[in-house]
PDB file of N, CA and C in Angstrom:
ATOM      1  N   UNK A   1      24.154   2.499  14.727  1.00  0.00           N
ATOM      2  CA  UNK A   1      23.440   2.398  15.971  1.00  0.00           C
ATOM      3  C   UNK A   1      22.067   3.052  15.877  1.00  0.00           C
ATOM      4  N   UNK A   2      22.173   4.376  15.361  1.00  0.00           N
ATOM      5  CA  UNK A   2      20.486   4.719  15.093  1.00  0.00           C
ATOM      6  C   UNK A   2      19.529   4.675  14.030  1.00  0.00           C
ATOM      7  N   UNK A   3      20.560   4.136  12.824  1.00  0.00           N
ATOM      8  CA  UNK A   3      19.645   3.678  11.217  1.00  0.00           C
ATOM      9  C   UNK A   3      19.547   2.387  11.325  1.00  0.00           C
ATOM     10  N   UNK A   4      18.487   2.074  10.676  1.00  0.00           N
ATOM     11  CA  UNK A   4      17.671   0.632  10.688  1.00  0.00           C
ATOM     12  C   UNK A   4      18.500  -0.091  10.117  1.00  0.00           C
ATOM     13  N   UNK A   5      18.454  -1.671  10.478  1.00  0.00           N
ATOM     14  CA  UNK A   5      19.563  -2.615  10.185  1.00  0.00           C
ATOM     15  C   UNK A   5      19.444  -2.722   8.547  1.00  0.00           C
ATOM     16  N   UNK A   6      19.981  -3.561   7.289  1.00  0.00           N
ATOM     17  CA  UNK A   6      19.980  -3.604   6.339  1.00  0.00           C
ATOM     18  C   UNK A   6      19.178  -4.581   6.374  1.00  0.00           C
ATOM     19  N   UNK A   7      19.079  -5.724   7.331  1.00  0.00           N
ATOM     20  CA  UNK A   7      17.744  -7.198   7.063  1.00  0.00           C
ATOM     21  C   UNK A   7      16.652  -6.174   7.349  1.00  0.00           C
ATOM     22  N   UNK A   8      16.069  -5.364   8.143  1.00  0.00           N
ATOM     23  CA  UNK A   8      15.094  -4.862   8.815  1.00  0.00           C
ATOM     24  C   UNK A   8      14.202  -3.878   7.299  1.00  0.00           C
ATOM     25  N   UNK A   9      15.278  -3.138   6.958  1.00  0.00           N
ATOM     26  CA  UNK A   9      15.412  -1.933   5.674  1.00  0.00           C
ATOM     27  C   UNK A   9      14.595  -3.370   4.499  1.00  0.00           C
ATOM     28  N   UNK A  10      15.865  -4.454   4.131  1.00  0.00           N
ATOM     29  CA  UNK A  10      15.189  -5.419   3.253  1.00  0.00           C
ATOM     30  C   UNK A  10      13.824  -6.317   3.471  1.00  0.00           C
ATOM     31  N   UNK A  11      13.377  -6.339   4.668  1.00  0.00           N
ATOM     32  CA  UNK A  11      12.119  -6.628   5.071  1.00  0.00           C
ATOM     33  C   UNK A  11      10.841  -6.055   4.595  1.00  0.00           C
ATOM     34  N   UNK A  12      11.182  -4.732   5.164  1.00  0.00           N
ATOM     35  CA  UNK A  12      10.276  -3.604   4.881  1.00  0.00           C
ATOM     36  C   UNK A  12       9.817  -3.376   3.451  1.00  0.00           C
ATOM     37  N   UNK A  13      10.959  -3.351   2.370  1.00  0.00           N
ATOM     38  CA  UNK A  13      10.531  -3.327   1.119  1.00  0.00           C
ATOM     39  C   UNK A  13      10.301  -4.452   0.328  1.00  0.00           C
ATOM     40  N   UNK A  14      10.404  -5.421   0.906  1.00  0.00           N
ATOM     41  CA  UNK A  14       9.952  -7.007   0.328  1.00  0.00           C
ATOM     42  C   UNK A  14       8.028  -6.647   0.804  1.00  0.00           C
ATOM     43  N   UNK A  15       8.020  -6.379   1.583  1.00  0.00           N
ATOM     44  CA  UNK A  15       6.445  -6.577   1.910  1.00  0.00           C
ATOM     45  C   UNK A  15       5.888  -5.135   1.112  1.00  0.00           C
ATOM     46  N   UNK A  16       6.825  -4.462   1.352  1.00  0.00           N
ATOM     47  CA  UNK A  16       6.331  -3.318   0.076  1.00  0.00           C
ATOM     48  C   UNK A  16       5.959  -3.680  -1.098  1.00  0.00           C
ATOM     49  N   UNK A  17       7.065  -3.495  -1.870  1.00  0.00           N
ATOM     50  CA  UNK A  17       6.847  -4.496  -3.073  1.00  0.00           C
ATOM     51  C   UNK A  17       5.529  -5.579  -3.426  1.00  0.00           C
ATOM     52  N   UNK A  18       5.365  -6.277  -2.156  1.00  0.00           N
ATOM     53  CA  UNK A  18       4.485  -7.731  -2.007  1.00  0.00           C
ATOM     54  C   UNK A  18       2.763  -6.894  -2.066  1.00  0.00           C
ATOM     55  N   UNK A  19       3.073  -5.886  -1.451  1.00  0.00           N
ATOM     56  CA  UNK A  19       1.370  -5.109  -0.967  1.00  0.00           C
ATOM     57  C   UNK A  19       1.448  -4.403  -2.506  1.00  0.00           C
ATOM     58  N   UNK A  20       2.358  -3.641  -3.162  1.00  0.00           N
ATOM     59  CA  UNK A  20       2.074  -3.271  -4.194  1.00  0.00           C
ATOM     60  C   UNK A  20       1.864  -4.642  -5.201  1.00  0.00           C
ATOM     61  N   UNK A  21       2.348  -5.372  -5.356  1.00  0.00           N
ATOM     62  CA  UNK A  21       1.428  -6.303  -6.285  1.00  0.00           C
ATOM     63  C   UNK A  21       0.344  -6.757  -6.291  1.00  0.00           C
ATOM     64  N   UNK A  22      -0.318  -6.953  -4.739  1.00  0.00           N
ATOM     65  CA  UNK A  22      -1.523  -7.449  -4.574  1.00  0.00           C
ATOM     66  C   UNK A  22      -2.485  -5.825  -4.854  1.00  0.00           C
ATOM     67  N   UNK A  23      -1.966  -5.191  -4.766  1.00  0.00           N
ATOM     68  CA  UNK A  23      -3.447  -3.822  -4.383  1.00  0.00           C
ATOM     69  C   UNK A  23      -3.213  -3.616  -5.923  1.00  0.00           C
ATOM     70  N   UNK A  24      -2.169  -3.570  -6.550  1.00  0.00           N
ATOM     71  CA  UNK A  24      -2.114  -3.111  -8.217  1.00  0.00           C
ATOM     72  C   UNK A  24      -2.770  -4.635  -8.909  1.00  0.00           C
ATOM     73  N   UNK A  25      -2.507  -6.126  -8.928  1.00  0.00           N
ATOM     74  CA  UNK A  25      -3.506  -6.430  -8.928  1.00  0.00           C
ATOM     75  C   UNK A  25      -4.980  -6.626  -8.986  1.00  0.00           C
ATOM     76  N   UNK A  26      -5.127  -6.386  -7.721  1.00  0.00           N
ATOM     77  CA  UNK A  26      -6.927  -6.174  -7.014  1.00  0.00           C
ATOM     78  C   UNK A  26      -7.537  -5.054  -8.020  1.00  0.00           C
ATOM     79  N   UNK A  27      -6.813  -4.236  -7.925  1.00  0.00           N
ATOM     80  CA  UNK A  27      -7.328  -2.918  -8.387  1.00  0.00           C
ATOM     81  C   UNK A  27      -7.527  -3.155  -9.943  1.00  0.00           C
ATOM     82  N   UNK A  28      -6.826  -3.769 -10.659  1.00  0.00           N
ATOM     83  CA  UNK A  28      -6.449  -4.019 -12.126  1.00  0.00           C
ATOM     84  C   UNK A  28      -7.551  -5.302 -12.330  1.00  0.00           C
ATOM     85  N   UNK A  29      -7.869  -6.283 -11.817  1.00  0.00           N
ATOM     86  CA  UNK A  29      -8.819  -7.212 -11.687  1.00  0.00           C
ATOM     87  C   UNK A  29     -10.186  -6.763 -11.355  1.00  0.00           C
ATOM     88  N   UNK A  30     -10.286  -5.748 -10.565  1.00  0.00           N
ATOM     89  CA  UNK A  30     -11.787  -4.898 -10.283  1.00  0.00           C
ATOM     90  C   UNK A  30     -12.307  -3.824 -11.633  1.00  0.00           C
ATOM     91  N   UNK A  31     -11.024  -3.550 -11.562  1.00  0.00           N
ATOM     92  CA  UNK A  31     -11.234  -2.214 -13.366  1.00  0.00           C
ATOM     93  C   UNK A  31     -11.659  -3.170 -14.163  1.00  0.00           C
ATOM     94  N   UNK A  32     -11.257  -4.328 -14.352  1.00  0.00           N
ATOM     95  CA  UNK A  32     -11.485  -5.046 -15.480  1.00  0.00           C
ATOM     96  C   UNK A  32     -12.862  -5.757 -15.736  1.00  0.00           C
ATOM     97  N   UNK A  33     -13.645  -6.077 -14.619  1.00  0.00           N
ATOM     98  CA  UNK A  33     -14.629  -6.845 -13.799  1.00  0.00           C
ATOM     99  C   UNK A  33     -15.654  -5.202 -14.389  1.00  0.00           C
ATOM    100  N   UNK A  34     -15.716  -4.191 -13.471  1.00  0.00           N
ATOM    101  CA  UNK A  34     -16.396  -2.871 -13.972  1.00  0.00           C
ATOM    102  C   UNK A  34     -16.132  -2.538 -15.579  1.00  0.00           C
ATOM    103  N   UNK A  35     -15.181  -2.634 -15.853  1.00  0.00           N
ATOM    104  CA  UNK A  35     -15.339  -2.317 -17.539  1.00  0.00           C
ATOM    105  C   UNK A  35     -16.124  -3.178 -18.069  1.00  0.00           C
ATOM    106  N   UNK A  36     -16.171  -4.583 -17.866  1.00  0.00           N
ATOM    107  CA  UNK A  36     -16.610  -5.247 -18.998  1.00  0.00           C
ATOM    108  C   UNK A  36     -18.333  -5.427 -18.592  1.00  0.00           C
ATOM    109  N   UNK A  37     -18.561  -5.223 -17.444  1.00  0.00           N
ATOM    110  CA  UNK A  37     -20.087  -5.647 -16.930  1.00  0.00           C
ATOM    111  C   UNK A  37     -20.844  -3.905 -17.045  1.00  0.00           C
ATOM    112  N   UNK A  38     -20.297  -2.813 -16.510  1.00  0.00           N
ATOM    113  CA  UNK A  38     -21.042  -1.833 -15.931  1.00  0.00           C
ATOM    114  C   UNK A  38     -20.884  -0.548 -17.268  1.00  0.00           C
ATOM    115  N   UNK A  39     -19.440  -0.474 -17.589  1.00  0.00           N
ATOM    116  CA  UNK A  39     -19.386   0.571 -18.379  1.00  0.00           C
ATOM    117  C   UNK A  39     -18.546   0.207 -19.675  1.00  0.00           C
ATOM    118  N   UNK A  40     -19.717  -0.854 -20.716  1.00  0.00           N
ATOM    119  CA  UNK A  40     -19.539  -0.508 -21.875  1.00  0.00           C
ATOM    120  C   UNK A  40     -18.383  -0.894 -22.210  1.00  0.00           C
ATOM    121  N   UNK A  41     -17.107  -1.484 -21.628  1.00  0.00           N
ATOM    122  CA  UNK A  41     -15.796  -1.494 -22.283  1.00  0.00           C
ATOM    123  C   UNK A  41     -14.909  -0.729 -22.352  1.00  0.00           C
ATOM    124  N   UNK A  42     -14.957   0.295 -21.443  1.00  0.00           N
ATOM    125  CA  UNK A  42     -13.984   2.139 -21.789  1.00  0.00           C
ATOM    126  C   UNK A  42     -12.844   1.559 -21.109  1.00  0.00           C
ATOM    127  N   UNK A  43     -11.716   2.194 -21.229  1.00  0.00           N
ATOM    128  CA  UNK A  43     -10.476   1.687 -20.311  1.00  0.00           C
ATOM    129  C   UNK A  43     -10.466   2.495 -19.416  1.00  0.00           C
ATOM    130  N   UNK A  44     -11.092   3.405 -18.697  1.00  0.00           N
ATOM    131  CA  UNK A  44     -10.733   4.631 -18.007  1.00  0.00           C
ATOM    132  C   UNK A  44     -10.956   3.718 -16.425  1.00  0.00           C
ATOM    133  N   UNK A  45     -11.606   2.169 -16.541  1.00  0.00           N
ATOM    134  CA  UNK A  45     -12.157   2.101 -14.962  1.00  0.00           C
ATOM    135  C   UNK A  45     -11.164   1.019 -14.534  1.00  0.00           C
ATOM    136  N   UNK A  46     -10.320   0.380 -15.757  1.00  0.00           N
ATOM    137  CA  UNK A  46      -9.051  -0.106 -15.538  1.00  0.00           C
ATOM    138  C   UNK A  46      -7.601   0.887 -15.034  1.00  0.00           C
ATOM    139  N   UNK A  47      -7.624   2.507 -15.793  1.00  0.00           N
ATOM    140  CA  UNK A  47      -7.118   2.765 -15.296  1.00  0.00           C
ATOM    141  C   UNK A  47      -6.989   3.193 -13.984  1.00  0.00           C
ATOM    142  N   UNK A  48      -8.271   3.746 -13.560  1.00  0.00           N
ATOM    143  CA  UNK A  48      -8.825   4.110 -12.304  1.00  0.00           C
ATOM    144  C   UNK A  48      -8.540   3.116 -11.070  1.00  0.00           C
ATOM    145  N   UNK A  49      -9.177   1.732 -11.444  1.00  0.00           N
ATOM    146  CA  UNK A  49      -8.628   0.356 -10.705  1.00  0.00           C
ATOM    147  C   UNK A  49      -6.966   0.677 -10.236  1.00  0.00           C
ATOM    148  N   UNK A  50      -6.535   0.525 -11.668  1.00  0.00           N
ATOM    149  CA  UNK A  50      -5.339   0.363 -11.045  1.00  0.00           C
ATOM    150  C   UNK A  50      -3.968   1.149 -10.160  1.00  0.00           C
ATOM    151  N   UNK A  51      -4.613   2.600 -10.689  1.00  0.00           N
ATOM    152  CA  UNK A  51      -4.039   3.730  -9.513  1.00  0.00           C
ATOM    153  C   UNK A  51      -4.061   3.387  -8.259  1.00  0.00           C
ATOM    154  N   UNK A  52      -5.777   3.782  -8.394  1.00  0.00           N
ATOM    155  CA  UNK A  52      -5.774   3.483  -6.402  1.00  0.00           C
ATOM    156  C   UNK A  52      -5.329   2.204  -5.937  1.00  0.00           C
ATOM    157  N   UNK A  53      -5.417   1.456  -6.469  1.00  0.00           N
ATOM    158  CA  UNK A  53      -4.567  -0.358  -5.883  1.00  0.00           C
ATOM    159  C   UNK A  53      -2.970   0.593  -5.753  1.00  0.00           C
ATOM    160  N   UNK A  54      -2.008   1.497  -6.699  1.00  0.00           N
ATOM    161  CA  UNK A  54      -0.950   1.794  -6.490  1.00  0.00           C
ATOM    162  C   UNK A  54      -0.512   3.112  -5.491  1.00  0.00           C
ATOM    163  N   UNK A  55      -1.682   3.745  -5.534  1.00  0.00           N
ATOM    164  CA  UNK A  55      -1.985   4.848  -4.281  1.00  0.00           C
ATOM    165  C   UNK A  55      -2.469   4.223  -2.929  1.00  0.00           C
ATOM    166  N   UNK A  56      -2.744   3.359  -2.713  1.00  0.00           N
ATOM    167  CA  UNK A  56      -3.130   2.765  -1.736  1.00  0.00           C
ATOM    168  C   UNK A  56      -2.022   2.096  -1.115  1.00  0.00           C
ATOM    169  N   UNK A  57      -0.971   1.247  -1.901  1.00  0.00           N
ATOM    170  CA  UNK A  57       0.119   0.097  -1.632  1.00  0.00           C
ATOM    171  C   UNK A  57       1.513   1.629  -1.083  1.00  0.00           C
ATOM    172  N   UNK A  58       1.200   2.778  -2.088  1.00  0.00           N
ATOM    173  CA  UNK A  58       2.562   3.993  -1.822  1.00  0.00           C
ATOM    174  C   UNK A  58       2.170   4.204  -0.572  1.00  0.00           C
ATOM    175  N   UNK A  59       1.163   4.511  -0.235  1.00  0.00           N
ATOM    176  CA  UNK A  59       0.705   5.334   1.078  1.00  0.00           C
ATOM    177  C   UNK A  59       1.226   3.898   2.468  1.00  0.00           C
ATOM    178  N   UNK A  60       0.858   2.797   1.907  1.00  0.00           N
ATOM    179  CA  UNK A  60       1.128   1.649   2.963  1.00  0.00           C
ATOM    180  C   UNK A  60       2.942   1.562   3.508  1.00  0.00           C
ATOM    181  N   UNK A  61       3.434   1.583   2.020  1.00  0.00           N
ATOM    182  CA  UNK A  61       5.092   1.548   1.915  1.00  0.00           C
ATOM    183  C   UNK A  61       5.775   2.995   2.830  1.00  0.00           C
ATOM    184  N   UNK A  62       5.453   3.822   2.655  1.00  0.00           N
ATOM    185  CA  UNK A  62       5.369   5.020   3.005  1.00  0.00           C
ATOM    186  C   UNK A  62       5.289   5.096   4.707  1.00  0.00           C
ATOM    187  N   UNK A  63       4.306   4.678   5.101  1.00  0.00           N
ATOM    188  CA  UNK A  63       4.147   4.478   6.696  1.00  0.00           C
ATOM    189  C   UNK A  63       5.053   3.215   7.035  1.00  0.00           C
ATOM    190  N   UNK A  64       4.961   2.260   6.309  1.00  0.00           N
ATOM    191  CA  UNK A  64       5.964   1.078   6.658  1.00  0.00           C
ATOM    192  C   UNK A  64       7.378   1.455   7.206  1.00  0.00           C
ATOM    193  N   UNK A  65       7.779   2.318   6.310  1.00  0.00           N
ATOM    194  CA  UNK A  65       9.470   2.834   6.620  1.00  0.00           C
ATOM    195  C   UNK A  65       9.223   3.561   7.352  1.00  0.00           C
ATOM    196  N   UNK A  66       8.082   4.941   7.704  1.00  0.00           N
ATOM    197  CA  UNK A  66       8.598   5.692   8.238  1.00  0.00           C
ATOM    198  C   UNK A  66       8.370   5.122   9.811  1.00  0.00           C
ATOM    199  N   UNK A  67       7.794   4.405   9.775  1.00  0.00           N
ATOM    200  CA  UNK A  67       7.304   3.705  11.297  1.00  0.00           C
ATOM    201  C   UNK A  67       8.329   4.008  12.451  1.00  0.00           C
ATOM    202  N   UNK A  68       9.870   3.252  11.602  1.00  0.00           N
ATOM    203  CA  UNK A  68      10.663   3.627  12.620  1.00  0.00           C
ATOM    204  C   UNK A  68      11.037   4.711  13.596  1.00  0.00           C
ATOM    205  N   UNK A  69      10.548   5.716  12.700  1.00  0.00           N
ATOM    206  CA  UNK A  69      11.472   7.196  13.008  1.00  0.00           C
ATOM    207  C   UNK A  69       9.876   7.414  14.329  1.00  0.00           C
ATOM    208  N   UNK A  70       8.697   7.530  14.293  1.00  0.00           N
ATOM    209  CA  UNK A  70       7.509   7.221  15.286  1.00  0.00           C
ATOM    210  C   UNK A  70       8.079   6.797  16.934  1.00  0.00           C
ATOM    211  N   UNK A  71       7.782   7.701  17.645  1.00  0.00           N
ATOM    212  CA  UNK A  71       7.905   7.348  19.393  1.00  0.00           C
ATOM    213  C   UNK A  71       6.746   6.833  19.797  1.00  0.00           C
ATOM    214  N   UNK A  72       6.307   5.970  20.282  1.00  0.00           N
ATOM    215  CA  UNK A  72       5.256   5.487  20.483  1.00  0.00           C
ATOM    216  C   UNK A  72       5.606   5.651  22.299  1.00  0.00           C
ATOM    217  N   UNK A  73       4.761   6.611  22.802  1.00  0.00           N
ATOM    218  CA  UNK A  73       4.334   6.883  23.783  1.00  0.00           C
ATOM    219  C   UNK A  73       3.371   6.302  25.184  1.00  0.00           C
ATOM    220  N   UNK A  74       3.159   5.910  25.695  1.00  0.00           N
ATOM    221  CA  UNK A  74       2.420   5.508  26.573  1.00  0.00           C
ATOM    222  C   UNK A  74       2.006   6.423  27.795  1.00  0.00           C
ATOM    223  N   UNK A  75       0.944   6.671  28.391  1.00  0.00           N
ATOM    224  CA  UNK A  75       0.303   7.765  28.985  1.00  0.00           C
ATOM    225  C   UNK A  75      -0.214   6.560  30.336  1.00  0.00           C
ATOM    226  N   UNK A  76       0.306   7.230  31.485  1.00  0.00           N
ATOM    227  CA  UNK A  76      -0.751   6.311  32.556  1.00  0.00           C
ATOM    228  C   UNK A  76      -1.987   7.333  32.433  1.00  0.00           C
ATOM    229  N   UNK A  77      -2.546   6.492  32.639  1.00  0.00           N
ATOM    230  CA  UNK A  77      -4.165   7.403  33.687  1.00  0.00           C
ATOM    231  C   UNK A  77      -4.053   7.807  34.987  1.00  0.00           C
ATOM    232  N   UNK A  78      -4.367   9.030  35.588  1.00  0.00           N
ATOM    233  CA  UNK A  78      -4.438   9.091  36.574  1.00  0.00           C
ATOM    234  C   UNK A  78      -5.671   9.059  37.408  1.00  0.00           C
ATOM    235  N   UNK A  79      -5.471   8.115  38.382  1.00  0.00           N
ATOM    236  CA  UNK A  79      -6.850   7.488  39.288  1.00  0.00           C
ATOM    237  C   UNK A  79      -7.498   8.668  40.298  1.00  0.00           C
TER     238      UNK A  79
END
């Protein structure tokens, strides 16, 4: 009754999963784009790319789940 359903739980980490491929991706396609045009060929801007694409997708996954446990509040104004 108060833990998230198992479709809801499998939702959540399908689009997890889905955002970590695209940002590890992006990130791995941009390192690669900067290595070969800006700096010479070094691997350090591939690795760099591809962290933050995977620091970026943890931090997303991360709020995704915890969303549930969040009260979302509403405040009237007073006139």
């Amino acid at each position: 009754m108060f833990g998230m359903s198992e479709n809801e739980l499998g939702k959540k980490w399908d689009r997890c999963l889905a955002d970590g491929a695209i940002k590890l991706g992006t990130g791995l396609g941009l390192g690669i784009v900067f290595s070969v045009l800006f700096f010479k060929r070094h691997t350090w801007p591939i690795s760099f790319g591809s962290g933050t694409g995977l620091g970026m997708a943890y931090a997303n996954c991360q709020n995704d789940l915890r969303s549930h446990y969040f009260l979302h509040r509403v405040e009237k104004q007073e006139q």
